[in-house]
C-alpha atoms as a PDB file:
ATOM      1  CA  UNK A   1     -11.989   9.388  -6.975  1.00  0.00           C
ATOM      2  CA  UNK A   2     -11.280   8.829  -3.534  1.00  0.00           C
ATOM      3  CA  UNK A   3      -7.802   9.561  -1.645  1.00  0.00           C
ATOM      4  CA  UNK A   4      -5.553   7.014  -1.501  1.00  0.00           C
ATOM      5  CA  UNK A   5      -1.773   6.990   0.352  1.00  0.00           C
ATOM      6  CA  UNK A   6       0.814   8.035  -1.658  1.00  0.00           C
ATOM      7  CA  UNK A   7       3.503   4.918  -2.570  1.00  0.00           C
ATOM      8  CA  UNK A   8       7.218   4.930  -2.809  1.00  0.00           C
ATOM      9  CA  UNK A   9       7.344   3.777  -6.437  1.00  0.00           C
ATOM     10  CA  UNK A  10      10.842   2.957  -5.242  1.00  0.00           C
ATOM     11  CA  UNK A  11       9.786   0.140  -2.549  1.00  0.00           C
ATOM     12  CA  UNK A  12       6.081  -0.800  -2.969  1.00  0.00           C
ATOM     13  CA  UNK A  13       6.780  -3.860   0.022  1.00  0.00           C
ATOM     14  CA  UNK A  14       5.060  -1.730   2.538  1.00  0.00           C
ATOM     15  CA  UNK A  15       2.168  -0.484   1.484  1.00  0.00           C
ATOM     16  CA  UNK A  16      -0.425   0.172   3.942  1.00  0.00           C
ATOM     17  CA  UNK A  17      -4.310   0.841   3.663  1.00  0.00           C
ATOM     18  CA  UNK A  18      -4.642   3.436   6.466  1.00  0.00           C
ATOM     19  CA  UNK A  19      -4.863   6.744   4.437  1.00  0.00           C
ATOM     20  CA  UNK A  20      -2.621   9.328   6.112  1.00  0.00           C
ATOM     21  CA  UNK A  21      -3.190  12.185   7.695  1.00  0.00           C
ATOM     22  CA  UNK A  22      -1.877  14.614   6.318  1.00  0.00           C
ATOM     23  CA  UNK A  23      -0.958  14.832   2.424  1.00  0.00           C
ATOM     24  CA  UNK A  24       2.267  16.752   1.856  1.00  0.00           C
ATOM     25  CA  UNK A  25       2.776  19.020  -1.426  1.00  0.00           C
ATOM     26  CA  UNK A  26       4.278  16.306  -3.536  1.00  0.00           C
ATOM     27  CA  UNK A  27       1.336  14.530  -2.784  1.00  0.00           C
ATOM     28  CA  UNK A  28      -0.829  16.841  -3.366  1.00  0.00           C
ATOM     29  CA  UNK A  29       0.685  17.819  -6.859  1.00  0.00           C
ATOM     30  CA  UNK A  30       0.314  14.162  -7.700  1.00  0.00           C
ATOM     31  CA  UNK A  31      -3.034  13.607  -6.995  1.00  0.00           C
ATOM     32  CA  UNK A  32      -4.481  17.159  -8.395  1.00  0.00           C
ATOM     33  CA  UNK A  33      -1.939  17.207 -11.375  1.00  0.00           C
ATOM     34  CA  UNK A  34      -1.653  21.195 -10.697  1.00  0.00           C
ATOM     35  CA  UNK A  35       1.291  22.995 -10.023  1.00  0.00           C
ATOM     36  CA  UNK A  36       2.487  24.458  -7.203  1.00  0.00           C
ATOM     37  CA  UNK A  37       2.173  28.015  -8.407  1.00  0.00           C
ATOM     38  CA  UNK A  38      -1.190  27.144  -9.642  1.00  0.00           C
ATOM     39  CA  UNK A  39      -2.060  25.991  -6.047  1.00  0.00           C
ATOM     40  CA  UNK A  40      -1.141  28.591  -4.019  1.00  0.00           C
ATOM     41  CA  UNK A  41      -2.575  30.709  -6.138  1.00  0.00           C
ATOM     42  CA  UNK A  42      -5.774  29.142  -5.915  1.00  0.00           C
ATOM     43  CA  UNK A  43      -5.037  28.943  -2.126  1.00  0.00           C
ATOM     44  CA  UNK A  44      -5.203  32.784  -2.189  1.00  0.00           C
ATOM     45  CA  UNK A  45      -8.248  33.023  -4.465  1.00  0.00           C
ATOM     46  CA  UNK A  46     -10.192  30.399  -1.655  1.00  0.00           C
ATOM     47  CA  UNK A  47     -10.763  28.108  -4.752  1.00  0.00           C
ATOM     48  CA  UNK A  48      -8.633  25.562  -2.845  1.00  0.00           C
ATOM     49  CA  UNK A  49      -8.333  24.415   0.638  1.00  0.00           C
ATOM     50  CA  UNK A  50      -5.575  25.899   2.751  1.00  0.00           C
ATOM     51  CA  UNK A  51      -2.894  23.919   4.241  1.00  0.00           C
ATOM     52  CA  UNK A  52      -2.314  23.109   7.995  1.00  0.00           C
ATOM     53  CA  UNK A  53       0.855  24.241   9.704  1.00  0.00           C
ATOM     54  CA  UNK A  54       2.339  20.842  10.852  1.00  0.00           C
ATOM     55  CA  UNK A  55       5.058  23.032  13.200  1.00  0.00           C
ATOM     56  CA  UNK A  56       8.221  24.694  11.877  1.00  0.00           C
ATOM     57  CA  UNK A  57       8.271  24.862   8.072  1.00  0.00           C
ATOM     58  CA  UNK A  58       5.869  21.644   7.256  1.00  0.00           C
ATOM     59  CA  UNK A  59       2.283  21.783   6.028  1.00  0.00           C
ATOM     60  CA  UNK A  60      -0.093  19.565   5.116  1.00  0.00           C
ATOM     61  CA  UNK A  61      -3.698  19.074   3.939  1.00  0.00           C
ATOM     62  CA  UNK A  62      -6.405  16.756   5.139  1.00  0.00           C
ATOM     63  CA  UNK A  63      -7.392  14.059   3.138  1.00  0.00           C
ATOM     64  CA  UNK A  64     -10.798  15.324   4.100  1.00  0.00           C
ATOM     65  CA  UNK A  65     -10.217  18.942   2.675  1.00  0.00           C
ATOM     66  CA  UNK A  66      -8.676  17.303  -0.375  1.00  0.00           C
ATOM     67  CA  UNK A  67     -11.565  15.003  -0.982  1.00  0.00           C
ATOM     68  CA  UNK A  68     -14.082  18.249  -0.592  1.00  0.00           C
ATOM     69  CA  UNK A  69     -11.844  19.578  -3.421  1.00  0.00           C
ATOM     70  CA  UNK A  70     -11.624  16.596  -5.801  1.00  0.00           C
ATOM     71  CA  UNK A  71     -15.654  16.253  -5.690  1.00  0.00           C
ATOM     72  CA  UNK A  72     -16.282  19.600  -7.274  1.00  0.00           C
ATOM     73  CA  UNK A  73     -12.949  21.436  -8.249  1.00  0.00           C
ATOM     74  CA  UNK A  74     -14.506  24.034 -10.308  1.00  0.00           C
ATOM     75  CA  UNK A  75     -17.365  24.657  -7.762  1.00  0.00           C
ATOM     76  CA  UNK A  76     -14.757  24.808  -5.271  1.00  0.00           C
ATOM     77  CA  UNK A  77     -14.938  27.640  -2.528  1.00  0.00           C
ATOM     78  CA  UNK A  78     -13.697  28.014   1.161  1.00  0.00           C
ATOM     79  CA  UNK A  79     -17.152  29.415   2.348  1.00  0.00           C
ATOM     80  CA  UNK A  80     -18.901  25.871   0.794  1.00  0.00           C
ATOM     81  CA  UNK A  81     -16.024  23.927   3.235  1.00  0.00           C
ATOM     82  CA  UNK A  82     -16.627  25.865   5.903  1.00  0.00           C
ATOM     83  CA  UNK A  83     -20.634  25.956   6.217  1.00  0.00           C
ATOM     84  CA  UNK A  84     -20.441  28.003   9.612  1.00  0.00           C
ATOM     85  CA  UNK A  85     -18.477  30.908   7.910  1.00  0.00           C
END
């Protein structure tokens, strides 16, 4: 399933097909239907991609990191992201 952007289910006007670039943790809950204890503590385990610091207290993930996720969640390592590590 690939990534889409996230709507506003409040105001769907303005919906644009440039994914973004960075997925935020609502977003991410949405679209992997896991929790947000579940994900850090998958985080911590490497069976799910780390998020980027954005600056200050904000984070984000890559679609790209997402998508790597999505294709095989239960096969699902950091050293299969990361080829060169």
């Amino acid at each position: 399933m690939p990534l889409t952007q996230p709507t506003d289910h409040r105001d769907t006007r303005h919906v644009s097909k440039v994914p973004p670039a960075f997925f935020r943790m609502t977003d991410v809950i949405r679209i992997t239907a896991l929790s947000r204890a579940t994900l850090y503590r998958r985080i911590a385990e490497g069976k799910f991609p780390a998020p980027v610091n954005l600056g200050g207290r904000a984070c984000g993930w890559t679609p790209a990191a997402l998508q790597a996720w999505i294709d095989d969640p239960a096969g699902y390592s950091i050293a299969m992201s990361h080829p060169d590590a």
